[in-house]
N, C-alpha and C. Protein backbone atom coordinates (compact mmCIF):
# COMPACT_ATOMS: atom_id res chain seq x y z
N UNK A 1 114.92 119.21 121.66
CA UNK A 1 114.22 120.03 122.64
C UNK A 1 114.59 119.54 124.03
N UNK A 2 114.86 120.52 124.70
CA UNK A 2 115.55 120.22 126.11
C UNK A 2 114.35 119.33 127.16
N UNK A 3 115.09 118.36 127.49
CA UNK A 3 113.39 117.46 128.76
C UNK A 3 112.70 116.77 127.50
N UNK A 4 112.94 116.64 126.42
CA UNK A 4 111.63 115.60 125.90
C UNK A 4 111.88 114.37 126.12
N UNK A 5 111.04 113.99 126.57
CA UNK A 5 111.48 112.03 127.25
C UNK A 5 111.39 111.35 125.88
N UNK A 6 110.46 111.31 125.14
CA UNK A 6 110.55 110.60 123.60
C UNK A 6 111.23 110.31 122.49
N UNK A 7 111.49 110.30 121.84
CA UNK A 7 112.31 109.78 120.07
C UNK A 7 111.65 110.44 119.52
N UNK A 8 112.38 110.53 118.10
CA UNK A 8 111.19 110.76 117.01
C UNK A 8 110.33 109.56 116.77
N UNK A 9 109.00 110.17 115.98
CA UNK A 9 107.66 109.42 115.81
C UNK A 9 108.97 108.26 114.35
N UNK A 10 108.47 107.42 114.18
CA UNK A 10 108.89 106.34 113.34
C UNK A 10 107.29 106.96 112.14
N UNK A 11 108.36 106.64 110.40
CA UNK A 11 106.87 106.93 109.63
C UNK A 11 105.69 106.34 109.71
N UNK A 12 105.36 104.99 110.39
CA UNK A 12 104.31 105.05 110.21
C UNK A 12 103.22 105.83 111.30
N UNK A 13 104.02 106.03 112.52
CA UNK A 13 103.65 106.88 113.66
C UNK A 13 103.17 108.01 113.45
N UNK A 14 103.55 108.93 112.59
CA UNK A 14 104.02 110.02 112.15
C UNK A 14 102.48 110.27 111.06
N UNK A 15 102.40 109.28 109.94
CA UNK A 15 101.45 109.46 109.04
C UNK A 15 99.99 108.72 109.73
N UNK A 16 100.11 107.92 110.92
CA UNK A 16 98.87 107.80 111.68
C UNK A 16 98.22 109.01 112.38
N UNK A 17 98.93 109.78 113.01
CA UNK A 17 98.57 110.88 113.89
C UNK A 17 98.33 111.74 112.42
N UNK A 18 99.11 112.21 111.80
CA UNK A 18 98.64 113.28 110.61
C UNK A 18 97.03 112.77 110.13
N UNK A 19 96.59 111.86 110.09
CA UNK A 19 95.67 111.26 109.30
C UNK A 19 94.24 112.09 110.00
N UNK A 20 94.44 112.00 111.63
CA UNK A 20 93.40 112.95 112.33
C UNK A 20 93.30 114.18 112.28
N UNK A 21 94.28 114.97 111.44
CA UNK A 21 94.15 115.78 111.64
C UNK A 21 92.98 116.90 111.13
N UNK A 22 92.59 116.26 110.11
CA UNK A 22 91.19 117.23 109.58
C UNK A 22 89.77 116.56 110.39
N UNK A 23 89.64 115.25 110.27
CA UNK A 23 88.57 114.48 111.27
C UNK A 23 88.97 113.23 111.55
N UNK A 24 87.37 112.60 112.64
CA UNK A 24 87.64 111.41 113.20
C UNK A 24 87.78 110.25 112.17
N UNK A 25 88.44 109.67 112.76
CA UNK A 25 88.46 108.32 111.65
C UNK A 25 88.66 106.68 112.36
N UNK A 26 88.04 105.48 111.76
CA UNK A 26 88.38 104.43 112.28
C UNK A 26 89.05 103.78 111.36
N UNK A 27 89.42 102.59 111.74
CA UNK A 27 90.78 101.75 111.51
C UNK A 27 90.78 101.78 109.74
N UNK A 28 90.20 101.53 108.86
CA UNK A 28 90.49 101.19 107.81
C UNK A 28 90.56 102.22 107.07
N UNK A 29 89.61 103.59 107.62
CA UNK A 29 89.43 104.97 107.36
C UNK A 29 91.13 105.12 107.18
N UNK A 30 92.17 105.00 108.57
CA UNK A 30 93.42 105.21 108.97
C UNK A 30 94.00 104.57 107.94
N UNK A 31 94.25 103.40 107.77
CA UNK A 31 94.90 102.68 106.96
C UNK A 31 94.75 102.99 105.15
N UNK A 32 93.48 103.61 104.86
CA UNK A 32 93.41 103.95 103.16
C UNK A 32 94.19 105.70 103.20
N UNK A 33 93.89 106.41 104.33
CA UNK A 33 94.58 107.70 104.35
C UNK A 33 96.11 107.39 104.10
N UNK A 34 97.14 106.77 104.82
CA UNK A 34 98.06 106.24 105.04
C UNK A 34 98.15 106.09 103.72
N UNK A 35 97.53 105.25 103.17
CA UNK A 35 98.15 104.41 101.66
C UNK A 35 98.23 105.31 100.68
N UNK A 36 96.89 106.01 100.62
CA UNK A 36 97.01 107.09 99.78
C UNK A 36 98.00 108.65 100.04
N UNK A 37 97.92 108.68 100.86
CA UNK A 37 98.87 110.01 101.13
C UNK A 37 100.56 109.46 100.83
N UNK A 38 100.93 108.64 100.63
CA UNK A 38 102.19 107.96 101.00
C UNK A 38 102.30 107.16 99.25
N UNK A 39 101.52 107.30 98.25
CA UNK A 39 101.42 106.67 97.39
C UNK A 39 101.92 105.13 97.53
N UNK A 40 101.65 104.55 98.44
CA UNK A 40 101.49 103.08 98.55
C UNK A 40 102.96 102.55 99.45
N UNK A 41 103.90 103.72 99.56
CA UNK A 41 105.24 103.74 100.11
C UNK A 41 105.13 103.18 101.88
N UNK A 42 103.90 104.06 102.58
CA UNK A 42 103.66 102.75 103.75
C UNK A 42 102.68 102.61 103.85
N UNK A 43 102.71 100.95 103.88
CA UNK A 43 101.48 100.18 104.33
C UNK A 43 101.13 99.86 105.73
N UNK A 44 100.06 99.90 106.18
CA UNK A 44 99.96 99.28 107.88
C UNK A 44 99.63 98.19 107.61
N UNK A 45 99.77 97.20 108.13
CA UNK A 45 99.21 95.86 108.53
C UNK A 45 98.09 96.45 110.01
N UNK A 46 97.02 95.22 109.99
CA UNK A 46 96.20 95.32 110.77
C UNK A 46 96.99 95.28 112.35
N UNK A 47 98.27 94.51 112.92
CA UNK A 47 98.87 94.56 114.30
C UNK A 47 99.38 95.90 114.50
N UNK A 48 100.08 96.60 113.15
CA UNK A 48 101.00 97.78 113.34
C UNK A 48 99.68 98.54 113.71
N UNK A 49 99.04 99.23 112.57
CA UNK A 49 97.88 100.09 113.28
C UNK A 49 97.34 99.80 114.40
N UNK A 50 96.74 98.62 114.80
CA UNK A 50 96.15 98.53 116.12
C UNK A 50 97.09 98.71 117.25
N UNK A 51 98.76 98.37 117.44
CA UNK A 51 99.29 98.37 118.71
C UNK A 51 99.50 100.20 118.66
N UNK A 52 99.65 101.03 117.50
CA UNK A 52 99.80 102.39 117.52
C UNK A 52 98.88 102.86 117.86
N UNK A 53 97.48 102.99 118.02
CA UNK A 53 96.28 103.28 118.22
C UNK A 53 96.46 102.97 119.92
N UNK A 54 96.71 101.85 120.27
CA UNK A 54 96.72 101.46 121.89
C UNK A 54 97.62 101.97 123.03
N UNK A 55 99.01 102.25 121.93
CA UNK A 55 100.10 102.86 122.42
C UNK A 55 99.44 104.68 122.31
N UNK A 56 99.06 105.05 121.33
CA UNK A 56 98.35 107.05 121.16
C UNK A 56 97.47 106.90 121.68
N UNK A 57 96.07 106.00 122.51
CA UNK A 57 95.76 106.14 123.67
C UNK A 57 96.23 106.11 124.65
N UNK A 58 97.09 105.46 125.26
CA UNK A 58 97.89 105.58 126.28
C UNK A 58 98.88 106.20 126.46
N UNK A 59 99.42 107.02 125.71
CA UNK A 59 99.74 108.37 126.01
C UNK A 59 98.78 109.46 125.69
N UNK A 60 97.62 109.09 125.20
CA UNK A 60 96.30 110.56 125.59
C UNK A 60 96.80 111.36 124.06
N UNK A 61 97.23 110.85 123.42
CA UNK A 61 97.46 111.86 121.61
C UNK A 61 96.23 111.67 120.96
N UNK A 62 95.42 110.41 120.98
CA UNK A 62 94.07 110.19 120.41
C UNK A 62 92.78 109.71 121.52
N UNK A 63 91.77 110.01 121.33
CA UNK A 63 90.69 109.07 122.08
C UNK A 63 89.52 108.29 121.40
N UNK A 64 89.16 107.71 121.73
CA UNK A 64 88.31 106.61 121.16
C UNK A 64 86.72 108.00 121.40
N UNK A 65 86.15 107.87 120.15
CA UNK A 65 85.09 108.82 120.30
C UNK A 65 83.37 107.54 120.15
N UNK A 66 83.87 106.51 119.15
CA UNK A 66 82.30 106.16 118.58
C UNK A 66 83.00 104.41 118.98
N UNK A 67 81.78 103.22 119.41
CA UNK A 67 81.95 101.90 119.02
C UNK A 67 80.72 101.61 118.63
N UNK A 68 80.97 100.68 117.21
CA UNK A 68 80.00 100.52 116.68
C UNK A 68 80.62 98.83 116.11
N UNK A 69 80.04 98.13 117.45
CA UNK A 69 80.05 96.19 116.82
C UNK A 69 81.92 96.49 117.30
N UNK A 70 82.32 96.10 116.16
CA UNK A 70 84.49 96.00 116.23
C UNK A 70 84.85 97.24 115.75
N UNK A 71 83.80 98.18 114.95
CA UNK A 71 84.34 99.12 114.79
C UNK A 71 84.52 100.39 115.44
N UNK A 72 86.03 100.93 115.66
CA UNK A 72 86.26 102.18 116.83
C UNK A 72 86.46 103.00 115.74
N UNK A 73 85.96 104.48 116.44
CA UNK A 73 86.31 105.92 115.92
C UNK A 73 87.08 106.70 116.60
N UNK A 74 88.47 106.95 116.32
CA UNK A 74 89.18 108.10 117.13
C UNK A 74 89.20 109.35 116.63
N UNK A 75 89.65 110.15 117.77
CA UNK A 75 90.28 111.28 117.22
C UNK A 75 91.39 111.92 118.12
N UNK A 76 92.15 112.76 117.26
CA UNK A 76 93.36 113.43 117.36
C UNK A 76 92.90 114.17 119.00
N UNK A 77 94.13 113.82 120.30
CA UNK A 77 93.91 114.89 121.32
C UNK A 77 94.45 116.45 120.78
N UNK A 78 94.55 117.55 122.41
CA UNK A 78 95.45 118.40 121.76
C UNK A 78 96.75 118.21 122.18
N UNK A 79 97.24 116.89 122.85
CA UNK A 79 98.32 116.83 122.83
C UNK A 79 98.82 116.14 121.84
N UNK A 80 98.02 115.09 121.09
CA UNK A 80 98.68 114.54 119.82
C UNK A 80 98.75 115.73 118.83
N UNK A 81 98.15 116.80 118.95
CA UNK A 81 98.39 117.92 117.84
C UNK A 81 99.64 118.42 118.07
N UNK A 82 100.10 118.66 119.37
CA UNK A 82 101.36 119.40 120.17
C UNK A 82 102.38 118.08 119.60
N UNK A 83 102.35 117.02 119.83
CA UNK A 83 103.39 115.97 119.28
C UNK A 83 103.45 116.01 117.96
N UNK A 84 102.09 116.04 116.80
CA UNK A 84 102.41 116.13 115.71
C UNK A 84 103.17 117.31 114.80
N UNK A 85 103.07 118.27 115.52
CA UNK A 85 103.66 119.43 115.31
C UNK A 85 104.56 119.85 115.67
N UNK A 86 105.48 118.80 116.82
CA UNK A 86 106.86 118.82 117.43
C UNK A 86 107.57 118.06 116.31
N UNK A 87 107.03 116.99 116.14
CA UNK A 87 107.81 116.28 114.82
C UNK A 87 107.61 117.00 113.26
N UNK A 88 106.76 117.35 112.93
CA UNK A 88 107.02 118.16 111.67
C UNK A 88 107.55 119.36 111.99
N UNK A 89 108.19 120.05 112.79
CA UNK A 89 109.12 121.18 112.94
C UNK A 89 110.52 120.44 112.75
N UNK A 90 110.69 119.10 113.70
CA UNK A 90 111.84 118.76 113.83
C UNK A 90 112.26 117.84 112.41
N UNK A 91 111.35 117.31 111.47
CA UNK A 91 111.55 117.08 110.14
C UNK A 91 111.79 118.28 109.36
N UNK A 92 111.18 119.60 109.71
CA UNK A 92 111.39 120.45 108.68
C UNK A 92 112.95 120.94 108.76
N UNK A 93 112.97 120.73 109.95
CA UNK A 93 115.08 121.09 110.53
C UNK A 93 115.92 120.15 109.79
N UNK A 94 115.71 119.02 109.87
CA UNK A 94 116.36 118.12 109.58
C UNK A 94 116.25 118.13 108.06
N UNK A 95 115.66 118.59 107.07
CA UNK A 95 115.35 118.53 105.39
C UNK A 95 116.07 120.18 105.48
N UNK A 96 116.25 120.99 106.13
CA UNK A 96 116.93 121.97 105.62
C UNK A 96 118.10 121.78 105.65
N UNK A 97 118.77 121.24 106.88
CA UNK A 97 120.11 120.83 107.18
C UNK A 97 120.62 120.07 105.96
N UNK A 98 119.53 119.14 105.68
CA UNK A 98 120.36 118.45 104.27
C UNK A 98 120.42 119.38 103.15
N UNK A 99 119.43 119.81 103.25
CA UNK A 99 119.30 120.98 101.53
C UNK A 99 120.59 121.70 101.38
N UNK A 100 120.68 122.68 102.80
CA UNK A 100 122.00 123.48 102.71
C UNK A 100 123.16 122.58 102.62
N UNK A 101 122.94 121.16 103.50
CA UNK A 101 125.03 120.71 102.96
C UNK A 101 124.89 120.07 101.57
N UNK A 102 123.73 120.07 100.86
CA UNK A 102 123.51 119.22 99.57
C UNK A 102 124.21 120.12 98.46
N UNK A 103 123.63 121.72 98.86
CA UNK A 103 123.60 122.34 97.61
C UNK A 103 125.54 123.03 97.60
């Protein structure tokens, strides 16, 4: 896409932001979605999730909604919806491209 300053999302980037997408969730909420959606294929460690969470607030993709003691609740912005949905278009390009030179 012409002007996008970014990369693609890396998987675990990718299956953090998907995870908001039906509701809010906090850290361990994030991390069992992850495991289970991915059948155990990625794991977060407690640094990976937390510096991704600090990094998708600071670009405004998630916001911190609930604190309760250590535990935070985010949720998905609408620009993390606009990013998550820039990268699953640009995965769905990239799995056709292979399909057609596969077959």
């Amino acid at each position: 896409m012409p002007g996008r300053e970014r990369g693609p999302l890396t998987e675990p980037m990718y299956y953090v932001l998907m995870s908001f997408l039906k509701r809010e969730m906090c850290g361990i909420e994030i991390t069992d979605f992850v495991e289970r959606k991915t059948g155990g294929r990625v794991r977060l460690g407690p640094g990976t999730l937390y510096t991704l969470l600090a990094k998708f607030q600071d670009e405004e993709w998630i916001e911190e909604t609930q604190v309760d003691g250590r535990k935070r609740t985010y949720r998905i912005t609408d620009r993390g919806r606009a990013v998550f949905r820039e990268e699953l278009e640009r995965l769905r390009a990239c799995a056709a491209d292979g399909e057609e030179e596969f077959r």
